[in-house]
N, C-alpha and C. Protein backbone atom coordinates (compact mmCIF):
# COMPACT_ATOMS: atom_id res chain seq x y z
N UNK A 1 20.10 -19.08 6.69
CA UNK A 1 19.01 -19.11 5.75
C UNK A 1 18.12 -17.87 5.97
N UNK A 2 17.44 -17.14 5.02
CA UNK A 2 17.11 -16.20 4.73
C UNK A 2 15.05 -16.58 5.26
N UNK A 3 15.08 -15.52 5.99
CA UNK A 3 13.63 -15.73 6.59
C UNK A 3 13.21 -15.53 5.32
N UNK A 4 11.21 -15.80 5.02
CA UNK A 4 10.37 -15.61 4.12
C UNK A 4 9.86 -14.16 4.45
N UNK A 5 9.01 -13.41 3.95
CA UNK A 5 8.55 -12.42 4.16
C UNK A 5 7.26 -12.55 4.60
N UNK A 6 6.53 -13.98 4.90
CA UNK A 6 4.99 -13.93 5.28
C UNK A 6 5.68 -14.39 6.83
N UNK A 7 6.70 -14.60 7.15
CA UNK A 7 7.16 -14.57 9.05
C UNK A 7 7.38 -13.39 9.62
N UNK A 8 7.49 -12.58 8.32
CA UNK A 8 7.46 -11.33 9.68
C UNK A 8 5.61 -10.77 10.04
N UNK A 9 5.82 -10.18 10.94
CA UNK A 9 4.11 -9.46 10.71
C UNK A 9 4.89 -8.16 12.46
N UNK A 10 3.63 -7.27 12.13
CA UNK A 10 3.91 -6.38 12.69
C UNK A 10 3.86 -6.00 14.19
N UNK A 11 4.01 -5.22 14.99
CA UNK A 11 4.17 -5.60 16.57
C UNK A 11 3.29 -4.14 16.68
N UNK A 12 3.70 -2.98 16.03
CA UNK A 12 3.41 -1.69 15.92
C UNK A 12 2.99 -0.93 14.51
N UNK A 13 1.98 -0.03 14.54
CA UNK A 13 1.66 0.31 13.65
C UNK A 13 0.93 1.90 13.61
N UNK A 14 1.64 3.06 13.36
CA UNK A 14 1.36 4.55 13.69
C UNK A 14 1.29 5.29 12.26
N UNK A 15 0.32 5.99 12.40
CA UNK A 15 0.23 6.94 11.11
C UNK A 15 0.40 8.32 11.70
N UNK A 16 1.07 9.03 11.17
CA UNK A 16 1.65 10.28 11.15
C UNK A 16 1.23 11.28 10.07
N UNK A 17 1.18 12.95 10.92
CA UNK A 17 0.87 13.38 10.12
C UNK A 17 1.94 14.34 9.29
N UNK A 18 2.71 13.47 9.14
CA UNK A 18 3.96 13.86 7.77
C UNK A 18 3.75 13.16 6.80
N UNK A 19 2.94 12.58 6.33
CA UNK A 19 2.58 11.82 5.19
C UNK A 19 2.90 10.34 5.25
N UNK A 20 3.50 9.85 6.13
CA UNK A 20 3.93 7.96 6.22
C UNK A 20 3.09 7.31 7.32
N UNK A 21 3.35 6.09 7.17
CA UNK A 21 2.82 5.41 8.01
C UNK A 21 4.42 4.83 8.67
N UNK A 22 4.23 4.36 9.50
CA UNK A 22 5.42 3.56 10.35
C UNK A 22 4.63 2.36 10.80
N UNK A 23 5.96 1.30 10.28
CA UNK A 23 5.54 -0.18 10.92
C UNK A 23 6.36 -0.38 11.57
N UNK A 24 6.41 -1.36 12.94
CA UNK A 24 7.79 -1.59 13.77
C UNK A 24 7.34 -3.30 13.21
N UNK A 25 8.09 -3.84 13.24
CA UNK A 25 7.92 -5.57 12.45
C UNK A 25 8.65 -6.22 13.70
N UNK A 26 8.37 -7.90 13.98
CA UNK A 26 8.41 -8.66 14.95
C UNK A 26 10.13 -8.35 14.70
N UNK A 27 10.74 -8.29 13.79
CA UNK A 27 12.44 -8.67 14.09
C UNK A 27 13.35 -7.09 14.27
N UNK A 28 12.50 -6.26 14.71
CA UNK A 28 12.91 -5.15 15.21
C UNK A 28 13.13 -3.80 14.03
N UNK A 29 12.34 -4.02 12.56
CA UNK A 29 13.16 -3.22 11.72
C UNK A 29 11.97 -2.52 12.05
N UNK A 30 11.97 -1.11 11.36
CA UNK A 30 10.83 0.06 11.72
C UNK A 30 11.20 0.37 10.44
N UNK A 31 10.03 0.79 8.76
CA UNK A 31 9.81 1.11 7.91
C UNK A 31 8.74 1.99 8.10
N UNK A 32 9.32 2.92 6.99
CA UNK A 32 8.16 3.96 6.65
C UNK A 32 7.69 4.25 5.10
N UNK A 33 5.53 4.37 4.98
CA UNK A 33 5.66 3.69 4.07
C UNK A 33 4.68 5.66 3.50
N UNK A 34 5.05 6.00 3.07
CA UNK A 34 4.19 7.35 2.38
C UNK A 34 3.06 7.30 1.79
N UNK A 35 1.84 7.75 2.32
CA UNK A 35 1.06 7.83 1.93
C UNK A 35 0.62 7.69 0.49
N UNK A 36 0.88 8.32 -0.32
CA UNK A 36 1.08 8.81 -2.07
C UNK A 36 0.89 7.25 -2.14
N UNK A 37 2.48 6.87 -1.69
CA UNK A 37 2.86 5.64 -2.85
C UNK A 37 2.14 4.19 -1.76
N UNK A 38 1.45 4.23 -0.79
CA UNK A 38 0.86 3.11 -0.45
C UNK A 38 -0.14 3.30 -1.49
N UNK A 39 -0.84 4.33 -1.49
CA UNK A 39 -2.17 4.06 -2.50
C UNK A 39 -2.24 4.08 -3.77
N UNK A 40 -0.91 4.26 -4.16
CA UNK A 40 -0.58 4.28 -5.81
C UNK A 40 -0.27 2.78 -6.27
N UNK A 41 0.11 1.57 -4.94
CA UNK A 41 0.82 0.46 -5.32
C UNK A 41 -0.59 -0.13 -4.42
N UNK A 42 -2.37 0.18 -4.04
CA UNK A 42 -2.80 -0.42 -4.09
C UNK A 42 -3.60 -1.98 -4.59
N UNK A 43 -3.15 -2.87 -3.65
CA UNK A 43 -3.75 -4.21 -4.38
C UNK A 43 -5.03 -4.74 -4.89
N UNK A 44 -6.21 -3.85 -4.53
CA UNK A 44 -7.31 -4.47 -4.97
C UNK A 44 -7.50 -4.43 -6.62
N UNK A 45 -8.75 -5.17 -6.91
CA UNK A 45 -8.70 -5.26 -8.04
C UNK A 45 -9.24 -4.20 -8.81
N UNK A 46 -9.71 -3.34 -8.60
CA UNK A 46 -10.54 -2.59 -9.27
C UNK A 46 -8.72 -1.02 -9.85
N UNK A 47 -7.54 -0.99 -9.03
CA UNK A 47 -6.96 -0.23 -8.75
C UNK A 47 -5.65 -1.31 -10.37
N UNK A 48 -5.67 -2.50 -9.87
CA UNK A 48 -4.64 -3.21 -10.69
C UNK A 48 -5.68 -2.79 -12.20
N UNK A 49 -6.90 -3.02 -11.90
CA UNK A 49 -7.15 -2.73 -13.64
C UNK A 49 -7.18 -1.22 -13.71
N UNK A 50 -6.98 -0.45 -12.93
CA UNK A 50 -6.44 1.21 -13.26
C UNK A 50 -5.24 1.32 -14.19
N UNK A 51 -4.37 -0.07 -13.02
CA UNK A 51 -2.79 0.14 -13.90
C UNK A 51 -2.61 -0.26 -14.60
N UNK A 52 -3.16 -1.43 -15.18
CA UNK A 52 -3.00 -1.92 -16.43
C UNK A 52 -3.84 -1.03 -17.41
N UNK A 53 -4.56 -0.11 -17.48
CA UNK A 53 -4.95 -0.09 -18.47
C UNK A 53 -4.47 2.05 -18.60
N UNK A 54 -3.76 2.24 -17.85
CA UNK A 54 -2.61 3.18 -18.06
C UNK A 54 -1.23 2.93 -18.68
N UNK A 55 -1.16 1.19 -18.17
CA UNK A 55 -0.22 1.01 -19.02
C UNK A 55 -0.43 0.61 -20.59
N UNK A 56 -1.68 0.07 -21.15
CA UNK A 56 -2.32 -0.18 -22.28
C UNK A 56 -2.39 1.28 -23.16
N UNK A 57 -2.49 2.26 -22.31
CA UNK A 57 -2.33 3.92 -22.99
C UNK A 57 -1.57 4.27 -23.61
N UNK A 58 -0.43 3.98 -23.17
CA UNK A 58 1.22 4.39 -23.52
C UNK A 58 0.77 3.44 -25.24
N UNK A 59 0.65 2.75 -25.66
CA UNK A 59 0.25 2.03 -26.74
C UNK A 59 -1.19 2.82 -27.76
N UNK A 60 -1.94 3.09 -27.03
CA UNK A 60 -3.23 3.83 -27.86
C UNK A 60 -3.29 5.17 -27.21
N UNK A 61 -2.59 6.10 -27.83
CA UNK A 61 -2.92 7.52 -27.05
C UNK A 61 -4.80 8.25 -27.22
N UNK A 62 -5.29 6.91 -27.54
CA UNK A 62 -6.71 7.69 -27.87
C UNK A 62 -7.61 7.16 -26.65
N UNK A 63 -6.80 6.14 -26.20
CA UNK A 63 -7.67 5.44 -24.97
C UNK A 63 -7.97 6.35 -23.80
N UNK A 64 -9.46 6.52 -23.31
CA UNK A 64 -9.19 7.36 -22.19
C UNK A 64 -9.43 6.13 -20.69
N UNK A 65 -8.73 7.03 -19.87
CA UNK A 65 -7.62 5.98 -18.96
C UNK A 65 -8.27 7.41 -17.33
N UNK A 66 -8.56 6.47 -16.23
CA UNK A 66 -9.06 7.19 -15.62
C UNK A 66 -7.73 6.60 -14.43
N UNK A 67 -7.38 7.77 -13.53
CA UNK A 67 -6.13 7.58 -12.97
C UNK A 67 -6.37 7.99 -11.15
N UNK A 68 -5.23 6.67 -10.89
CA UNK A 68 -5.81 6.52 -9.05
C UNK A 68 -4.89 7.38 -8.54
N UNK A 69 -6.00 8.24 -7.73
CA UNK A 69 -5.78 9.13 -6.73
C UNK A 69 -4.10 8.97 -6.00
N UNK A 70 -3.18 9.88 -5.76
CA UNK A 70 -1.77 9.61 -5.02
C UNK A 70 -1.73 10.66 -4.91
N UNK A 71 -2.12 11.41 -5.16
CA UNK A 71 -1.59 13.13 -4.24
C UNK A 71 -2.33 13.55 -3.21
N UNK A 72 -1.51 13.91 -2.06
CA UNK A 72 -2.86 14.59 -0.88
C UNK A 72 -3.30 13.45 -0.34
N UNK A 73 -3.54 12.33 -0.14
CA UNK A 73 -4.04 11.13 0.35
C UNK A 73 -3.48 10.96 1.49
N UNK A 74 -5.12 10.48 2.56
CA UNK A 74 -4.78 10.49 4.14
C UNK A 74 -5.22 9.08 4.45
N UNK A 75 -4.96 7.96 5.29
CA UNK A 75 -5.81 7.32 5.29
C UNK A 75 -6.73 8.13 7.06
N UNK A 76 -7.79 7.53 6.98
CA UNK A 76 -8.92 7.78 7.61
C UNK A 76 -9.54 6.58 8.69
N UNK A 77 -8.67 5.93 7.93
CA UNK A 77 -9.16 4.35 9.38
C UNK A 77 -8.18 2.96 8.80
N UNK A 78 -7.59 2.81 10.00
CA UNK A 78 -6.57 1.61 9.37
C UNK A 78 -7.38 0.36 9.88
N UNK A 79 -7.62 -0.62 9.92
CA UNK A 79 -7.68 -1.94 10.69
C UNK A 79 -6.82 -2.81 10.13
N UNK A 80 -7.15 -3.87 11.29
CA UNK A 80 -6.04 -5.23 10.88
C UNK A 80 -6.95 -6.58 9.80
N UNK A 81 -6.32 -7.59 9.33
CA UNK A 81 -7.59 -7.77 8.66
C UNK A 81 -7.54 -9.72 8.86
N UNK A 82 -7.96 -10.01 9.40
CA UNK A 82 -7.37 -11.56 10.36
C UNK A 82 -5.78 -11.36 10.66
N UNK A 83 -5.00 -11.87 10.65
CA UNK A 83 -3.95 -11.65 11.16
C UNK A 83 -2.90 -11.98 9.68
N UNK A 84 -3.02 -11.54 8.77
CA UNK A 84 -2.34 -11.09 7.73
C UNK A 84 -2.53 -10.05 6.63
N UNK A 85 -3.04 -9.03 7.13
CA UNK A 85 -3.26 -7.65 6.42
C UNK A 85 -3.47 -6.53 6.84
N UNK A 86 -3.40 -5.38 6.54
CA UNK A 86 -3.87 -3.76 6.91
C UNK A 86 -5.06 -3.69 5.81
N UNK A 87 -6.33 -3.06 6.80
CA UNK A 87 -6.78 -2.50 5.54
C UNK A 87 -7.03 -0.98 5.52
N UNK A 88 -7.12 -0.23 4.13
CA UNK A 88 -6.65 1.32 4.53
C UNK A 88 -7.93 2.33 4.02
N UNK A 89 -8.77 2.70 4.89
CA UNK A 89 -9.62 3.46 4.34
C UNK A 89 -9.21 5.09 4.24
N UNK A 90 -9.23 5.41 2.81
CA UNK A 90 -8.22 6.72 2.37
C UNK A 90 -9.34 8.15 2.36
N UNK A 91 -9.37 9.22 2.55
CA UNK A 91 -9.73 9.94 2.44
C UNK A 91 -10.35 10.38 0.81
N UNK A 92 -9.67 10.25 -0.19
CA UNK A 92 -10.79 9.97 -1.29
C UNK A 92 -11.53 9.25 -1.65
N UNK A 93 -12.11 8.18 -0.29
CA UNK A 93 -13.81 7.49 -0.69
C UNK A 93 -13.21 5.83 -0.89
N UNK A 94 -11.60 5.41 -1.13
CA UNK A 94 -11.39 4.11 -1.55
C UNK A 94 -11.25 3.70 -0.86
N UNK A 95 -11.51 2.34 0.05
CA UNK A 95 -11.48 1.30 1.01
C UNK A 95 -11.47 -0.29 1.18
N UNK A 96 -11.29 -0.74 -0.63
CA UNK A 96 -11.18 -1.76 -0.84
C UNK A 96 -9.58 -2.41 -0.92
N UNK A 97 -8.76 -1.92 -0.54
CA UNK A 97 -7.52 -2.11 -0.48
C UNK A 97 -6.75 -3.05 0.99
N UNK A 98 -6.82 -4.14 0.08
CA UNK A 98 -5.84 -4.73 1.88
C UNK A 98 -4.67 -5.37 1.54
N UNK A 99 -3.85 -4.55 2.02
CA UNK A 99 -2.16 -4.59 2.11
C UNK A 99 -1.63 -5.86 2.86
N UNK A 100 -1.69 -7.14 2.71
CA UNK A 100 -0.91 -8.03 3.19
C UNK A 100 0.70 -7.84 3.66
N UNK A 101 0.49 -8.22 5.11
CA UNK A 101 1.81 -7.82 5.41
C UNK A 101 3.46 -8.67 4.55
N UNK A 102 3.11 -9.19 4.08
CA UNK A 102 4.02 -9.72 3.14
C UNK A 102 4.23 -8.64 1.91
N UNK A 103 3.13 -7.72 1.47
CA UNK A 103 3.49 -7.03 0.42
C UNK A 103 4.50 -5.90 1.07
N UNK A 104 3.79 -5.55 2.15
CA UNK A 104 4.09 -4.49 2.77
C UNK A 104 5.92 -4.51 3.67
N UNK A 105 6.00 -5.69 3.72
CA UNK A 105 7.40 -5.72 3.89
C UNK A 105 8.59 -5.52 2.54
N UNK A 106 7.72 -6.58 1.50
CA UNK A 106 8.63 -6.37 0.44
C UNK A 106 8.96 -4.73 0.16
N UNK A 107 7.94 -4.07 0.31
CA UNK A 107 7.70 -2.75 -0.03
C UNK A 107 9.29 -1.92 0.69
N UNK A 108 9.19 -2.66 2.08
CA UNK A 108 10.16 -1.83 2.82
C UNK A 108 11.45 -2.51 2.15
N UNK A 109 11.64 -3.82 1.55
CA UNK A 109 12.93 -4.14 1.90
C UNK A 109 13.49 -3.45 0.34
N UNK A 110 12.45 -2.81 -0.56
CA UNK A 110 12.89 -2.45 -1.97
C UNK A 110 13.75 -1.23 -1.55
N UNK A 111 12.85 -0.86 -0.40
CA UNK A 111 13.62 0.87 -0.47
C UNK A 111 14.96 0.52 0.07
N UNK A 112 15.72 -0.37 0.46
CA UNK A 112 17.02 -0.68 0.80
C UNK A 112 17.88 0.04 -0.41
């Protein structure tokens, strides 16, 4: 039977300065997650109504549509956030973002 993705959680956790982050996870896998696209697939809410309403654009080319930061992006302070999240404070000013380690695995197991 196929574990869930809220059993794994992380043992290790290093940011590098090649643009990724590296997680080592309790069942030994080590993912790497790029800067750009952690903060482009940010979860808070203020970032999901970015994307939805970029995707509402493609429909009204008159809409103006203000677009989240993914290029050049560092984070600047990671913490843990009770014992089911990262949270990522980024070098362009955003810090409302907390990455549940459940997202953050799915994340790794897509790039398979």
């Amino acid at each position: 039977m196929a574990e869930s993705l809220e059993s794994y959680y992380p043992v290790e956790i290093q940011r590098n300065d090649g643009g990724a982050l590296r997680i080592l996870w309790n069942d030994g896998r080590v993912c790497f997650y790029e800067y750009s696209n952690l903060r482009r697939v940010c979860p808070c809410a203020t970032c999901g109504e970015l994307r939805t309403q970029q995707q509402e654009a493609a429909k009204n080319p008159f809409q103006t549509v203000t677009t989240v930061t993914t290029q050049d992006v560092q984070p600047v302070h990671l913490n843990t956030v009770g014992h089911y999240a990262l949270g990522i404070e980024w070098d362009d000013g955003h810090r409302t973002g907390i990455y549940p380690w459940a997202m953050l695995r799915a994340l790794c197991e897509d790039d398979d």
